[in-house]
C-alpha atoms as a PDB file:
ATOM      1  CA  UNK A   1     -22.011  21.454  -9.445  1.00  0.00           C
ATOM      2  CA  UNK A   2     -19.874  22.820  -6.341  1.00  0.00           C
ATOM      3  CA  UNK A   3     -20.193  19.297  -4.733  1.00  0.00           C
ATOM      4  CA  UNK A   4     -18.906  17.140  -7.854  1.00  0.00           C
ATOM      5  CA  UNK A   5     -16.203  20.348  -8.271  1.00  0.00           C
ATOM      6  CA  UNK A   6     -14.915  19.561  -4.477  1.00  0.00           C
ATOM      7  CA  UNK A   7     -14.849  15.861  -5.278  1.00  0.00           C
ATOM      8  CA  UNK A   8     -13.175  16.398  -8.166  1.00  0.00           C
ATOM      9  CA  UNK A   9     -10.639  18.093  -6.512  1.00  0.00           C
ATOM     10  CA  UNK A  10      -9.919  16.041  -3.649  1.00  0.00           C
ATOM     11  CA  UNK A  11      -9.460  12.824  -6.430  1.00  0.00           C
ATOM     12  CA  UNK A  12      -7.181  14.626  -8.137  1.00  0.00           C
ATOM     13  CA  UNK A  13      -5.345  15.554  -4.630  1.00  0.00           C
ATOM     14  CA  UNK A  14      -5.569  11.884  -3.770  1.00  0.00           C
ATOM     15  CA  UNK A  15      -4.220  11.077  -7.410  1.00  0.00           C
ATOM     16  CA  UNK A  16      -1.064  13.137  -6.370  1.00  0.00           C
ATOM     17  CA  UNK A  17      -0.192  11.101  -3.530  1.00  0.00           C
ATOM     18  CA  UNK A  18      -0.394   7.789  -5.606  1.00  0.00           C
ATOM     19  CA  UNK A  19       1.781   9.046  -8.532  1.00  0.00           C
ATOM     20  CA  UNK A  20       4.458   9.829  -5.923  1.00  0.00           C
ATOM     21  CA  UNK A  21       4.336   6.572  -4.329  1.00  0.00           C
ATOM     22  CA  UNK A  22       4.523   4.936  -7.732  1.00  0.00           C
ATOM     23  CA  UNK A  23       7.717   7.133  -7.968  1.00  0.00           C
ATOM     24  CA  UNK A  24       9.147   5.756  -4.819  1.00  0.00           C
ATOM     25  CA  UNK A  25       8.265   2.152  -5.852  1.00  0.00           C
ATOM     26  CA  UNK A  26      10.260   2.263  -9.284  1.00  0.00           C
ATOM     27  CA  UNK A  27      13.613   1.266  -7.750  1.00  0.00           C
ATOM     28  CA  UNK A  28      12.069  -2.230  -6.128  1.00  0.00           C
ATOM     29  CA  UNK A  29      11.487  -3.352  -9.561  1.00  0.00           C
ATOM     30  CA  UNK A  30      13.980  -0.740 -11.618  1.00  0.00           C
ATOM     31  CA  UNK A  31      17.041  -3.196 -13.675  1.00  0.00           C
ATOM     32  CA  UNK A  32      15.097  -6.342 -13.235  1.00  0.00           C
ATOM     33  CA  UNK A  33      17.942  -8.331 -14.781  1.00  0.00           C
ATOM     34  CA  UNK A  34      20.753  -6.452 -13.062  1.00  0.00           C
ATOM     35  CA  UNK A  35      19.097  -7.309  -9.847  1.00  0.00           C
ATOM     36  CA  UNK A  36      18.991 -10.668 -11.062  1.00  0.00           C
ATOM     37  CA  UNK A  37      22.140 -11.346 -11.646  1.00  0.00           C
ATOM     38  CA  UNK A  38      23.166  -9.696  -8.676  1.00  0.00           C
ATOM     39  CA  UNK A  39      21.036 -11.952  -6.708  1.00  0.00           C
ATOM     40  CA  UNK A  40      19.168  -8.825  -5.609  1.00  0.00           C
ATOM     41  CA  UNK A  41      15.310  -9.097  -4.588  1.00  0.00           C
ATOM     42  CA  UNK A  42      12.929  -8.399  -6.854  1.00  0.00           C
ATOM     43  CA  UNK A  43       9.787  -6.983  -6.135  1.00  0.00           C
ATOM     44  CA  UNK A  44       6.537  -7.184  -7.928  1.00  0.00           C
ATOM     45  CA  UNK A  45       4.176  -4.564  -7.476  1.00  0.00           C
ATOM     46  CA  UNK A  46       0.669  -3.392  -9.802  1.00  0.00           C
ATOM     47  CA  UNK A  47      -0.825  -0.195  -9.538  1.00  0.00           C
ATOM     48  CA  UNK A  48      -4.381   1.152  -9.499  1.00  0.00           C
ATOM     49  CA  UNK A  49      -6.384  -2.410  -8.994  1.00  0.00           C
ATOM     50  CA  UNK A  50      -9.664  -3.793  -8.070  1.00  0.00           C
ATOM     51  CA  UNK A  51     -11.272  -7.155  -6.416  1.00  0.00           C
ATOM     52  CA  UNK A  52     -14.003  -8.551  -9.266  1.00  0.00           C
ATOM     53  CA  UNK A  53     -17.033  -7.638  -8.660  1.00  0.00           C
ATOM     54  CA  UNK A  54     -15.917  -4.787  -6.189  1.00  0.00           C
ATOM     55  CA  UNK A  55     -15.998  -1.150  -7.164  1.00  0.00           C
ATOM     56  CA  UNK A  56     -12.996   0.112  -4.688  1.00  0.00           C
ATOM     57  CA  UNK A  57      -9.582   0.445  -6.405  1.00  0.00           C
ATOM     58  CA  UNK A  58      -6.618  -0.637  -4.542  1.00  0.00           C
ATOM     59  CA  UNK A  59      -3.341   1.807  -4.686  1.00  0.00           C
ATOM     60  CA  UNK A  60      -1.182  -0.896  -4.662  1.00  0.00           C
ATOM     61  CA  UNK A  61      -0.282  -4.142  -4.227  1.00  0.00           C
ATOM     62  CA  UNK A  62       3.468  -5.840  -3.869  1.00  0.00           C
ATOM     63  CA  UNK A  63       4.503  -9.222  -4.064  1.00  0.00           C
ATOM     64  CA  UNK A  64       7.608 -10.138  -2.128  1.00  0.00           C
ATOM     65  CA  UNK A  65      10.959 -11.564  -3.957  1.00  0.00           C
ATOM     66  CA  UNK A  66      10.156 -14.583  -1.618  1.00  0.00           C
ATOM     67  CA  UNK A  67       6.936 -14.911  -2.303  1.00  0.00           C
ATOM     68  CA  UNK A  68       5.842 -15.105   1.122  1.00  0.00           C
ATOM     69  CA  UNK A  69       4.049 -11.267   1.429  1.00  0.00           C
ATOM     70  CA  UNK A  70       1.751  -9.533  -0.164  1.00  0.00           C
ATOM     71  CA  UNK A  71       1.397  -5.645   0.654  1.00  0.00           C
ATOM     72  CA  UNK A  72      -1.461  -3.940   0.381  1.00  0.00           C
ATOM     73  CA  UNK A  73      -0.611  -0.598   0.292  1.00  0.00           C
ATOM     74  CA  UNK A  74      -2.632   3.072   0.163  1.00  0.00           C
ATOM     75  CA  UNK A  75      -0.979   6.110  -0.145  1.00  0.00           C
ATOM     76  CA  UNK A  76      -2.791   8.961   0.967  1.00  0.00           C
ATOM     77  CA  UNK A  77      -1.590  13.052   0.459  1.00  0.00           C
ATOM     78  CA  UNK A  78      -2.863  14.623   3.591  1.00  0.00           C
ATOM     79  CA  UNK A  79      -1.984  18.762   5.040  1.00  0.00           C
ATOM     80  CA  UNK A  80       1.346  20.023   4.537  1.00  0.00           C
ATOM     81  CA  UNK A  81       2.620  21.219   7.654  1.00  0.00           C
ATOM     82  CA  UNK A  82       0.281  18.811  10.086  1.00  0.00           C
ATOM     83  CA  UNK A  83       1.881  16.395  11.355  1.00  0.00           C
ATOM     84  CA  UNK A  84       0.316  13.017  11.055  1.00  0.00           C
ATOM     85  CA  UNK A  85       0.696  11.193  14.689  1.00  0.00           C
ATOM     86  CA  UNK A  86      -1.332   8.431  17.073  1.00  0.00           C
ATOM     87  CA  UNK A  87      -3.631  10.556  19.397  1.00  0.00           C
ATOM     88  CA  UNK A  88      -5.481   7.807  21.906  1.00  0.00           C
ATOM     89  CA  UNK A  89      -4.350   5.404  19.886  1.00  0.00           C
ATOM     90  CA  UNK A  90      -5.763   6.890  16.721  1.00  0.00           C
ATOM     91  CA  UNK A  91      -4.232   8.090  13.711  1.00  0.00           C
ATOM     92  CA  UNK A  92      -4.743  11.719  13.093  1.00  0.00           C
ATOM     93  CA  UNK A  93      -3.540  14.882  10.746  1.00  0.00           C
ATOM     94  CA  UNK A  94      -2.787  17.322  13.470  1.00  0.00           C
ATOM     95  CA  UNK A  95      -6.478  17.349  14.641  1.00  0.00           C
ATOM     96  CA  UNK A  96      -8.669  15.403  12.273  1.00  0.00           C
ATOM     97  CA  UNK A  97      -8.943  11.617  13.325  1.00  0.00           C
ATOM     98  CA  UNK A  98      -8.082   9.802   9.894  1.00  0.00           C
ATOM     99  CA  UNK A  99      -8.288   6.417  11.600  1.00  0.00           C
ATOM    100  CA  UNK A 100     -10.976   5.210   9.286  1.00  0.00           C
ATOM    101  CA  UNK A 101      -8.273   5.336   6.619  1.00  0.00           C
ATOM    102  CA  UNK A 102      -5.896   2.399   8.502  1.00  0.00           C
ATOM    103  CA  UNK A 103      -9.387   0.455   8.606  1.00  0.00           C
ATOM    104  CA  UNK A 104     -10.107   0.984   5.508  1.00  0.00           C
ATOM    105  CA  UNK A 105      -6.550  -0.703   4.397  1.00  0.00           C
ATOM    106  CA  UNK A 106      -6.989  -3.187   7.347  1.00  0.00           C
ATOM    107  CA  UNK A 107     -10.014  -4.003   5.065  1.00  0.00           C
ATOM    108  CA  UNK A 108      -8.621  -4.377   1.843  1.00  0.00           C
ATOM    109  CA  UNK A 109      -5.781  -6.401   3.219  1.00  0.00           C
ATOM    110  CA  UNK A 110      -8.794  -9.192   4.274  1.00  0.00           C
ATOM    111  CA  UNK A 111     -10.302  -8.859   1.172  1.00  0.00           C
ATOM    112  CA  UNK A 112      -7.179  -9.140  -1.153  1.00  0.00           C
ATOM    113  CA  UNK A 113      -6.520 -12.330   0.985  1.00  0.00           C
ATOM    114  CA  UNK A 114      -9.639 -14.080   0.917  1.00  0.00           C
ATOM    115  CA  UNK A 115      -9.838 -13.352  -2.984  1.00  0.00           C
ATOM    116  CA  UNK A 116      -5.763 -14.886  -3.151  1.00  0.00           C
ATOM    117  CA  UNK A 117      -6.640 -17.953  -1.143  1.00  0.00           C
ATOM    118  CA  UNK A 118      -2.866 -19.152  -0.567  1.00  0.00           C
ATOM    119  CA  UNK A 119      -2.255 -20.219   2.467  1.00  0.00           C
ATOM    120  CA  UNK A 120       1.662 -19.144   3.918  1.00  0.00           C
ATOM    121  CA  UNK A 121       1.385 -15.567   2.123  1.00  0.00           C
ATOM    122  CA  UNK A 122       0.918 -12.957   4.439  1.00  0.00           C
ATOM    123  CA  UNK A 123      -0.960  -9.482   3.443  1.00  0.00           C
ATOM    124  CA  UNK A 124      -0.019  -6.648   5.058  1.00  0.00           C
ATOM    125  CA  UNK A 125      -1.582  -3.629   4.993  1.00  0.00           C
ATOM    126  CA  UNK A 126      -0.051  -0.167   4.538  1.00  0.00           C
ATOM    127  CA  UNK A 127      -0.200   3.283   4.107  1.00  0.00           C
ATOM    128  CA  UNK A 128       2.085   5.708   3.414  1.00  0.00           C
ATOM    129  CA  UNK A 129       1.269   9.848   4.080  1.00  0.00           C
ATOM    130  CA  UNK A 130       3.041  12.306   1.747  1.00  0.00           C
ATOM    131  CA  UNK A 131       2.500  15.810   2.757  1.00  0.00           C
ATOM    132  CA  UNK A 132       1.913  15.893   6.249  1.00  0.00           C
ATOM    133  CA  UNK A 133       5.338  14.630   8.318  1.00  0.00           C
ATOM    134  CA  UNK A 134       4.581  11.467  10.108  1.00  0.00           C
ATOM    135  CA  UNK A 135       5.488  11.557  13.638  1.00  0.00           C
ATOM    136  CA  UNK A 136       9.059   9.876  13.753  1.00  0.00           C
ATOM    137  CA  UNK A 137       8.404   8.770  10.500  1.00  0.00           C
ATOM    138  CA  UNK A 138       6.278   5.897  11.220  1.00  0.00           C
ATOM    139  CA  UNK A 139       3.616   4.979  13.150  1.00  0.00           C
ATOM    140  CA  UNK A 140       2.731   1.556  14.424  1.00  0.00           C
ATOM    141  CA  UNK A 141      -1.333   1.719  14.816  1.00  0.00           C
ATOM    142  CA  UNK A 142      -3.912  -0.969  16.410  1.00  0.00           C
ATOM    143  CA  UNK A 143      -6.976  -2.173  14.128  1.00  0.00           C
ATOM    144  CA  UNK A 144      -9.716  -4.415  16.833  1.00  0.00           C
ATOM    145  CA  UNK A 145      -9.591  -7.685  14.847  1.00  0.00           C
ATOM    146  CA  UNK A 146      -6.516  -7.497  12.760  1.00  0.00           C
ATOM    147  CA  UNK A 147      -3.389  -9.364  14.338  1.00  0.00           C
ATOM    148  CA  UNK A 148      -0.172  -6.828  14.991  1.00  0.00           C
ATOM    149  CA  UNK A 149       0.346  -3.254  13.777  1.00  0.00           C
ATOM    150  CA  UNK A 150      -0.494  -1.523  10.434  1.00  0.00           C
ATOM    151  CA  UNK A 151       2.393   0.776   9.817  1.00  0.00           C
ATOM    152  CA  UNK A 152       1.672   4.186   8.883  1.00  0.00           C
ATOM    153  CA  UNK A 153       4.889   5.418   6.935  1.00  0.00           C
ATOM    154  CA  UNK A 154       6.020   8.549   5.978  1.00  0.00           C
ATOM    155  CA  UNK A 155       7.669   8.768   2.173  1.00  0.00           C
ATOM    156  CA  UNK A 156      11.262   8.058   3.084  1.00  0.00           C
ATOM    157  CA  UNK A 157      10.605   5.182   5.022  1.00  0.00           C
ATOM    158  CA  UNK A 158       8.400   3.555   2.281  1.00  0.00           C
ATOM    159  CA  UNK A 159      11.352   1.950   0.493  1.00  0.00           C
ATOM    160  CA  UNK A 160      13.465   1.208   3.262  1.00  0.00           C
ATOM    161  CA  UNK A 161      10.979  -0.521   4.590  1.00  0.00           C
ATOM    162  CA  UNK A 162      10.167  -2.946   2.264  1.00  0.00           C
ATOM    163  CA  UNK A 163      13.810  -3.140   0.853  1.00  0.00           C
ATOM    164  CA  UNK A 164      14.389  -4.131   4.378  1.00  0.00           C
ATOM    165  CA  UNK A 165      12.063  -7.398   4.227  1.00  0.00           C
ATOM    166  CA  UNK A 166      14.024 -10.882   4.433  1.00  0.00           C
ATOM    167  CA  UNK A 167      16.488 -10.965   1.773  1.00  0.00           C
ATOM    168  CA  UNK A 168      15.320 -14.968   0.786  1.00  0.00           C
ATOM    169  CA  UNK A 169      14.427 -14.961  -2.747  1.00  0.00           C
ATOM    170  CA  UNK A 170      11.690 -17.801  -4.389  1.00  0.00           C
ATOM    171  CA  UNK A 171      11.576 -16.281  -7.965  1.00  0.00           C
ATOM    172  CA  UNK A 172       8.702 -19.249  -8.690  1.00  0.00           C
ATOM    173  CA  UNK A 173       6.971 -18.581  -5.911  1.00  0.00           C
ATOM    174  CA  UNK A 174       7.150 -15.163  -6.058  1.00  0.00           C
ATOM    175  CA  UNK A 175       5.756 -15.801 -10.007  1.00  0.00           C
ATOM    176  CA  UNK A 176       3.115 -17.785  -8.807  1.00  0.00           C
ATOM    177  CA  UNK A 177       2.082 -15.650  -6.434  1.00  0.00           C
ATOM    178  CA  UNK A 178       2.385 -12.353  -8.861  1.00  0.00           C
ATOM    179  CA  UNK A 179       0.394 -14.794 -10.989  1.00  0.00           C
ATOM    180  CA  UNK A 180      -2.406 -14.968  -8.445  1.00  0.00           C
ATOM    181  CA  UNK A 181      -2.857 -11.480  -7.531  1.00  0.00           C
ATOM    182  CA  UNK A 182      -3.352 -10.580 -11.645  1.00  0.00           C
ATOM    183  CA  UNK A 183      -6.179 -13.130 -11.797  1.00  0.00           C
ATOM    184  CA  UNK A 184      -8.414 -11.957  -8.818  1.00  0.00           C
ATOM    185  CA  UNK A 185      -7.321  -8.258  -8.974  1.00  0.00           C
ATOM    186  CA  UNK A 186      -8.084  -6.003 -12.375  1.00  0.00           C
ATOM    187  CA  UNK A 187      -6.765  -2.546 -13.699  1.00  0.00           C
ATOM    188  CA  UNK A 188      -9.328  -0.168 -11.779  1.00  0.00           C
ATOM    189  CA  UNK A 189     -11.490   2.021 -14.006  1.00  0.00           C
ATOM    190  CA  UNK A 190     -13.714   4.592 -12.459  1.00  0.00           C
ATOM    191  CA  UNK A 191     -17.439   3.936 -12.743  1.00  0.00           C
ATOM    192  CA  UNK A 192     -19.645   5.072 -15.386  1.00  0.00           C
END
């Protein structure tokens, strides 16, 4: 009972961290015509999803306005008041190595792009910490087997950072895309 009480309590920690990320995401896709018109990007993003046939859930997943990028992205709520930094090359909460967690992202990213099959869309993967600061806000850390960094982002940055992306805009593609990732990737419901 203790065991399934701690579990419980560290999903519902972990649940935190996603609802405020889903917070921070709302003004990528917030006024989807005024952004429109304004010749704004547009981003699509899903919450809470999973690969058929897979029992993982994925935090979420955006779709670039161009149509180019998909980001696979995990949000995590780790120690207030340890700061998250690379130690050896490792990604760690003050003194507990959480590089596992960047792997673990590193392997949803391959999965989520096998499963899309298009080739000339990137997937990225991400992970933004709330809770513990994040040494100069980001962190740029090294997966063996996975081509450039997988940025480890602190809340503020999260935004920024994507709003930031190439302003090009391929509102088919992008649709297409979007498309895609709703037909291999399904609203995640726990086991049972």
């Amino acid at each position: 009972m203790q065991q399934a009480d701690a579990q419980a309590a560290r999903w519902e920690h972990g649940a935190k961290g996603e609802a405020a990320t889903v917070r921070l995401l709302r003004p990528l896709v917030r006024w989807r015509l005024l952004r429109r018109l304004l010749r704004r990007p547009v981003w699509v993003i899903r919450h809470d999803l999973r690969l058929r046939g897979r029992r993982f859930n994925v935090d979420h997943v955006a779709v670039s306005p161009c149509g180019t990028a998909v980001v696979v992205l995990d949000s995590k709520n780790w120690h207030c008041g340890r700061t998250t930094a690379l130690v050896g090359g490792r990604v760690c909460c003050d003194t507990e190595d959480r590089h596992e967690q960047v792997e673990k992202v590193v392997k949803y990213a391959r999965l989520v792009e096998a499963a899309l099959g298009l080739p000339g869309v990137a997937v990225w993967p991400l992970l933004v910490v709330h809770g513990s600061p994040v040494a100069g806000g980001q962190l740029e850390a090294r997966v063996e087997g996975w081509d450039g960094p997988v940025y480890v982002l602190g809340p503020d940055l999260l935004v920024p950072r994507l709003a930031g992306a190439p302003k090009l805009r391929d509102p088919q593609r992008a649709a297409l895309v979007a498309q895609r990732v709703d037909s291999v990737l399904l609203p995640y419901t726990e086991p049972g």
